[in-house]
C-alpha atoms as a PDB file:
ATOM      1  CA  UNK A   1      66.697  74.943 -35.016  1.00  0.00           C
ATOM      2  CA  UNK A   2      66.281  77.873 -32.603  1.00  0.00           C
ATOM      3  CA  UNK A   3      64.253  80.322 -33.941  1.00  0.00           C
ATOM      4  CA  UNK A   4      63.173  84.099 -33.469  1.00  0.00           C
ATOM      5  CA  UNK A   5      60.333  86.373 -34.999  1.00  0.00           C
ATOM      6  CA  UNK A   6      60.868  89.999 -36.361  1.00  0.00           C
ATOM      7  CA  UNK A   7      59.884  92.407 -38.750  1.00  0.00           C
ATOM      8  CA  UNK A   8      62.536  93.242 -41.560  1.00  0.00           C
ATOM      9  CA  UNK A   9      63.076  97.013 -41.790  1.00  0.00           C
ATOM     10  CA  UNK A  10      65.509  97.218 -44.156  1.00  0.00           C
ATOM     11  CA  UNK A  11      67.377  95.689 -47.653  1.00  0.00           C
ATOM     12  CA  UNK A  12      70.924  94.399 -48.197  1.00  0.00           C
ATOM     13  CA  UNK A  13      72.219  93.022 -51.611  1.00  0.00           C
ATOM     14  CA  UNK A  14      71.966  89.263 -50.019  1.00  0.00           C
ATOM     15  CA  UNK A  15      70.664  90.154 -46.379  1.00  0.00           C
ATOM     16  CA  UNK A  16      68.310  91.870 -44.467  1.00  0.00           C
ATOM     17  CA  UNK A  17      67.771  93.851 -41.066  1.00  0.00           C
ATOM     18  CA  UNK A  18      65.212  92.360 -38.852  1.00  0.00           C
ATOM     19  CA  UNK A  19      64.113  94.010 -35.966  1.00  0.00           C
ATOM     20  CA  UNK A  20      63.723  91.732 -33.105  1.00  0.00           C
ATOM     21  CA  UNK A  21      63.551  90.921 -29.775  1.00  0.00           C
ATOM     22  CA  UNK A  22      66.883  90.074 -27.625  1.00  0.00           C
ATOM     23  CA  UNK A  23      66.744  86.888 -25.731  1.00  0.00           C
ATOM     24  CA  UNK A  24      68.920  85.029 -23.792  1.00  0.00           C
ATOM     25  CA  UNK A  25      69.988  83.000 -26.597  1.00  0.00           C
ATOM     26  CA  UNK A  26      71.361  85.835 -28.133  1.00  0.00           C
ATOM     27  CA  UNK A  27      74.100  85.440 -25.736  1.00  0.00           C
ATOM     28  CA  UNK A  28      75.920  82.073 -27.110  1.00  0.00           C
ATOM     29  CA  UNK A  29      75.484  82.627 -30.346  1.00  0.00           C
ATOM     30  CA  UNK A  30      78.686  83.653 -32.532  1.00  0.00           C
ATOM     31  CA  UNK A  31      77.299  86.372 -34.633  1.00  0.00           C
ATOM     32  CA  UNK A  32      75.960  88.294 -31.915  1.00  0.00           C
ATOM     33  CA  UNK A  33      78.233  90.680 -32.815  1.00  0.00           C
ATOM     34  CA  UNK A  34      76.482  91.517 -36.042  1.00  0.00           C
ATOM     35  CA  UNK A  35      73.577  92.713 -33.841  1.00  0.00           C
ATOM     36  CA  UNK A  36      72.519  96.002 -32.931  1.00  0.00           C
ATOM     37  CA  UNK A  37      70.440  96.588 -29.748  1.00  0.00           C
ATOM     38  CA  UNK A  38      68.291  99.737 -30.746  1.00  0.00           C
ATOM     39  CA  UNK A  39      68.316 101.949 -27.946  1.00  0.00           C
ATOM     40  CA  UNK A  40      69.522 100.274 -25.466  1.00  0.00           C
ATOM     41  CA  UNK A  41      66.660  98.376 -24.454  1.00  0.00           C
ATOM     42  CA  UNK A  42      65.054  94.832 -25.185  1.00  0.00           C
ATOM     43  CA  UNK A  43      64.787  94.802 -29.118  1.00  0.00           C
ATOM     44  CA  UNK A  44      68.005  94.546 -31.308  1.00  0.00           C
ATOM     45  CA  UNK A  45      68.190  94.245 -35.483  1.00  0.00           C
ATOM     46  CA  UNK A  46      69.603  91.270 -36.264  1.00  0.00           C
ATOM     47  CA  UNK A  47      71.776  91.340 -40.250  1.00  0.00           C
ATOM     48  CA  UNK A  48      69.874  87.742 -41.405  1.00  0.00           C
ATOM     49  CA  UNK A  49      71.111  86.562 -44.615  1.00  0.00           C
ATOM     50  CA  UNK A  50      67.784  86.617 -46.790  1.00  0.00           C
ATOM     51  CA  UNK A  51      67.037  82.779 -47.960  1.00  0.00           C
ATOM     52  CA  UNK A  52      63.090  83.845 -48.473  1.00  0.00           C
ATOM     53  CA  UNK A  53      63.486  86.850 -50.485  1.00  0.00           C
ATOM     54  CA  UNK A  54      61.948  88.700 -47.790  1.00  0.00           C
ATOM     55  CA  UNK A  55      60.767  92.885 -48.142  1.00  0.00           C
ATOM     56  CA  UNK A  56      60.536  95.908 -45.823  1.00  0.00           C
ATOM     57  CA  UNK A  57      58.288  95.449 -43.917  1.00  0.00           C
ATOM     58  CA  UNK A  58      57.566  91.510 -43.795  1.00  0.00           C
ATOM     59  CA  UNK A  59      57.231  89.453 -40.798  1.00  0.00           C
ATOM     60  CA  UNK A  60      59.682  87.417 -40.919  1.00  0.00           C
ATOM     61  CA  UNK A  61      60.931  84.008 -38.840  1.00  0.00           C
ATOM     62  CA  UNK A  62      65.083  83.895 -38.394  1.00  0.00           C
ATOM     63  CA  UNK A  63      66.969  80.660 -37.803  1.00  0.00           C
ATOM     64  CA  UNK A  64      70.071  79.532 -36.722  1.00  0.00           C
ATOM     65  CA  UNK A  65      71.266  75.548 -36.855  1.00  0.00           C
ATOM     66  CA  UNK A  66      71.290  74.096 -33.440  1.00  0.00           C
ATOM     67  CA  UNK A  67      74.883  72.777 -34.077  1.00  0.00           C
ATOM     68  CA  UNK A  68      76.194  76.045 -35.102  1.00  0.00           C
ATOM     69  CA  UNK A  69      74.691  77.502 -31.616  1.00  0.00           C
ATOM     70  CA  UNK A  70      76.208  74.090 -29.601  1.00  0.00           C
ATOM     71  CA  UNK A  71      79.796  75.141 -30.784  1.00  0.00           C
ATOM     72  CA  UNK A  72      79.956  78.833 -30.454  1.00  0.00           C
ATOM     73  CA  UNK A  73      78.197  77.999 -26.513  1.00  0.00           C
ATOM     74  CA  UNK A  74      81.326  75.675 -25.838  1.00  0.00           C
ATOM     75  CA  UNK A  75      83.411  78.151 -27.175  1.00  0.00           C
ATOM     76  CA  UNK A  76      82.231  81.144 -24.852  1.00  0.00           C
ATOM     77  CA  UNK A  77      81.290  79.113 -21.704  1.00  0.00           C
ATOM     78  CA  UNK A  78      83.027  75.525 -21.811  1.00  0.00           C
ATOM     79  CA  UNK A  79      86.494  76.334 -23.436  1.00  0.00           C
ATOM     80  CA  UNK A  80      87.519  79.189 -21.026  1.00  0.00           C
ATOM     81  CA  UNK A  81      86.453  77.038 -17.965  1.00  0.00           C
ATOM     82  CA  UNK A  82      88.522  74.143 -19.560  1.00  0.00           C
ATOM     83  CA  UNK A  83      91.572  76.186 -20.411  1.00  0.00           C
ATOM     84  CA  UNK A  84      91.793  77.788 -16.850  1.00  0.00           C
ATOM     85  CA  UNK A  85      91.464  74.342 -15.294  1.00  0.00           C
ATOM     86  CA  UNK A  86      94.496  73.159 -17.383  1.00  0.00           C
ATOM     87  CA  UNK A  87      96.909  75.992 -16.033  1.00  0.00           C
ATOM     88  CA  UNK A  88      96.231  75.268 -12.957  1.00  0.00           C
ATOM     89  CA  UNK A  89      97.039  71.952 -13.182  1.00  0.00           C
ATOM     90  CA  UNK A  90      99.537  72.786 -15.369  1.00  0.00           C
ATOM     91  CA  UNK A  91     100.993  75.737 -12.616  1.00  0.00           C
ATOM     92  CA  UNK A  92     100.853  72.717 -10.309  1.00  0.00           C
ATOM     93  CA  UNK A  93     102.942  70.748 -11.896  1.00  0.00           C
ATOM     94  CA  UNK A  94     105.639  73.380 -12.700  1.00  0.00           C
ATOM     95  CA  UNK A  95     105.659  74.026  -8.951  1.00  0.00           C
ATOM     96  CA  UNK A  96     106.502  70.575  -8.349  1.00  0.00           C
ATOM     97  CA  UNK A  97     109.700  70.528 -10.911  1.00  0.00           C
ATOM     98  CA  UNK A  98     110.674  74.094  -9.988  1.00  0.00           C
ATOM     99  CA  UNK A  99     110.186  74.289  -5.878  1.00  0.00           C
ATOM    100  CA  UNK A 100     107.532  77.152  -6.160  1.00  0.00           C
ATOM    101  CA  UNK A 101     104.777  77.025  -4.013  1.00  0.00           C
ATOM    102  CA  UNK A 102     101.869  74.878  -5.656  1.00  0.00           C
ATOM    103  CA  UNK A 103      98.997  77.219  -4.598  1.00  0.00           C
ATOM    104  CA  UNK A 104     100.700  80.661  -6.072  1.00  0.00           C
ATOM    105  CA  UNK A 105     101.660  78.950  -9.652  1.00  0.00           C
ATOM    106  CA  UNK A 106      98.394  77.236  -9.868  1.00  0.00           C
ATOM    107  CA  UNK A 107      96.430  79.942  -9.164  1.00  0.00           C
ATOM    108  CA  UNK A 108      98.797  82.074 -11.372  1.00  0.00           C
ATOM    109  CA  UNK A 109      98.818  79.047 -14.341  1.00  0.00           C
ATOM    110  CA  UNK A 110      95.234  79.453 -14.245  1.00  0.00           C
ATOM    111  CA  UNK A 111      94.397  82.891 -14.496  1.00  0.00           C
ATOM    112  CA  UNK A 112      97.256  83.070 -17.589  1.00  0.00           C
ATOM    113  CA  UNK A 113      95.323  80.332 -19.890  1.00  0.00           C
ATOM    114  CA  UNK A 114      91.888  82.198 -18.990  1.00  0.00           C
ATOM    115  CA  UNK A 115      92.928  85.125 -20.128  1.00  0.00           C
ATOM    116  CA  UNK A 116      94.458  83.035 -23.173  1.00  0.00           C
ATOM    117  CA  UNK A 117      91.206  81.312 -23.722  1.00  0.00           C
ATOM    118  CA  UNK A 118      89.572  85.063 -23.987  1.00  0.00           C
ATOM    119  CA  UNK A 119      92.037  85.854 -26.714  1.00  0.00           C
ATOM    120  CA  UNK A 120      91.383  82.598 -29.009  1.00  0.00           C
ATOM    121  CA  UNK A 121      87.578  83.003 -28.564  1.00  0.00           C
ATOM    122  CA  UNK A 122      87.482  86.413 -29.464  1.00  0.00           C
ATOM    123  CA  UNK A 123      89.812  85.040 -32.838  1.00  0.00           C
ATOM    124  CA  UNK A 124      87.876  82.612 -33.324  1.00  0.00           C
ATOM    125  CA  UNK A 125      84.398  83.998 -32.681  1.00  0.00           C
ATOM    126  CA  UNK A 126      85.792  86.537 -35.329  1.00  0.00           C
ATOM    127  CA  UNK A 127      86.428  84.165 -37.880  1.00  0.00           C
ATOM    128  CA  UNK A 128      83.147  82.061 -37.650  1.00  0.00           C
ATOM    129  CA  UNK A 129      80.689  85.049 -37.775  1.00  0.00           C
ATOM    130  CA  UNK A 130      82.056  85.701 -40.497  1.00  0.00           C
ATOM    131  CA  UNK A 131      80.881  81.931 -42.003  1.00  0.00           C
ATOM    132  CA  UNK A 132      77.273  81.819 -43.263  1.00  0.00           C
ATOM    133  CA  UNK A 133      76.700  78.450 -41.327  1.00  0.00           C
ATOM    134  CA  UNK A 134      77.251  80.852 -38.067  1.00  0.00           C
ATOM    135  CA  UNK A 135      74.949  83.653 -39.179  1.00  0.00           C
ATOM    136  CA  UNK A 136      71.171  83.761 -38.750  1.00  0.00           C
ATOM    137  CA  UNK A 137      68.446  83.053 -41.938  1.00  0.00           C
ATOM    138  CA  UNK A 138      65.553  84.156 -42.684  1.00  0.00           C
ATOM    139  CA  UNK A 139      63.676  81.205 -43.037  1.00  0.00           C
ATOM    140  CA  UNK A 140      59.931  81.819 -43.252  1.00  0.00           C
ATOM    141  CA  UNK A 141      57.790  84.980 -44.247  1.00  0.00           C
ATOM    142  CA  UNK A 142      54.643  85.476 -42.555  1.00  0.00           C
ATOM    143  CA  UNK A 143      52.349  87.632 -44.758  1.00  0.00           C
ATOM    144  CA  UNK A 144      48.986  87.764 -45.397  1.00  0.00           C
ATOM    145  CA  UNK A 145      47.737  84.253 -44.683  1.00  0.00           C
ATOM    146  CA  UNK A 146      50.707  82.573 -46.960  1.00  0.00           C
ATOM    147  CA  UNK A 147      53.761  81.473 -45.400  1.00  0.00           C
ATOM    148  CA  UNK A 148      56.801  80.560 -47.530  1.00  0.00           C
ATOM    149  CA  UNK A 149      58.946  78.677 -45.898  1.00  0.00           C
ATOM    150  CA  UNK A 150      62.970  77.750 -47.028  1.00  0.00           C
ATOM    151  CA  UNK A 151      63.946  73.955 -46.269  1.00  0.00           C
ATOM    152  CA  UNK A 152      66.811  72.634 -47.921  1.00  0.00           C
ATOM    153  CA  UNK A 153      66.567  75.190 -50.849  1.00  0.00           C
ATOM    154  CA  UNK A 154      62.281  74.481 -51.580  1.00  0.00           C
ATOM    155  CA  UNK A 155      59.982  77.191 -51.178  1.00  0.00           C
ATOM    156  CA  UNK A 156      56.598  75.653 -49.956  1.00  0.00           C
ATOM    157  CA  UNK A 157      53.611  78.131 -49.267  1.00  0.00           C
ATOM    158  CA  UNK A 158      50.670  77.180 -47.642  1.00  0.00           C
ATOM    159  CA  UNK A 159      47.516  78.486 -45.634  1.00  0.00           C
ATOM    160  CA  UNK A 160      48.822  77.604 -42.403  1.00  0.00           C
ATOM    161  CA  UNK A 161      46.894  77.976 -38.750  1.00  0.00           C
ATOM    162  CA  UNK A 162      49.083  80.961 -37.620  1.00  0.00           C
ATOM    163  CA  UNK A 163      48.661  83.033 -41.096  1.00  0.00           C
ATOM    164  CA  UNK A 164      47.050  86.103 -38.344  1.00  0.00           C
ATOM    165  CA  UNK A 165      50.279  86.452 -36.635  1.00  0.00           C
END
């Protein structure tokens, strides 16, 4: 599960904001779009749907399933690549049938089903941040020495070694 830190600044009915800071896994991950960057610089607020019952002010620990994060990084970076390979192959082929020089339509078959592949990922990326399974949780609250922590709907609190941070 890739993880971030933050501090939760403010309440929704079933979420919650948590300031954060951007990293580079921000980048392949579907609901980046439901981020905010504050200012333009480094740190971002992050809508986390709030698992841990989580208040202003907590320090909180945001998740997102690995799996979720493997298909919405094929979707940006593999399934453009894939789709422009295909029209040119495809472009290639048509030359063949048609007498058109190979080069021209491939080039041209392949820039077509990029920009194609931009389209459907932008649908689709749509359409799955909207999905909770594509949306980050909070999963653990850091507070005071106890740490609650969500797994598979159990709240366990402990004393554990990082209770300072």
């Amino acid at each position: 599960m890739a993880t971030e830190t933050g501090i939760v600044t403010k309440l929704g009915s079933t979420t919650a904001w948590v300031k954060t800071t951007k990293t580079s896994a921000c980048e392949s991950c579907a609901a980046k779009d439901g981020c905010h960057t504050l200012g333009g610089g480094k740190e971002m607020e992050v809508e986390a749907i709030n698992t841990a019952k989580a208040k202003v002010g907590d320090r909180v620990v945001i998740g997102f399933k690995d799996a979720s994060l493997i298909k919405a990084s094929f979707l940006i970076y593999i399934f453009p690549i894939l789709s422009m390979i295909a029209g040119a192959v495809i472009g290639e082929k048509i030359a063949e049938v048609y007498g058109f020089t190979a080069s021209a339509l491939s080039v041209t078959g392949g820039f077509l089903f990029f920009l194609l592949a931009f389209l459907i990922v932008k649908s689709v990326g749509t359409k799955l941040s909207a999905k909770n399974e594509y949306r980050p949780k909070i999963i653990r609250i850091k507070r005071h020495g106890i740490r609650k922590d969500i797994r598979g709907g159990e709240l366990i609190e402990d004393y554990p070694e990082d209770a300072s941070i």
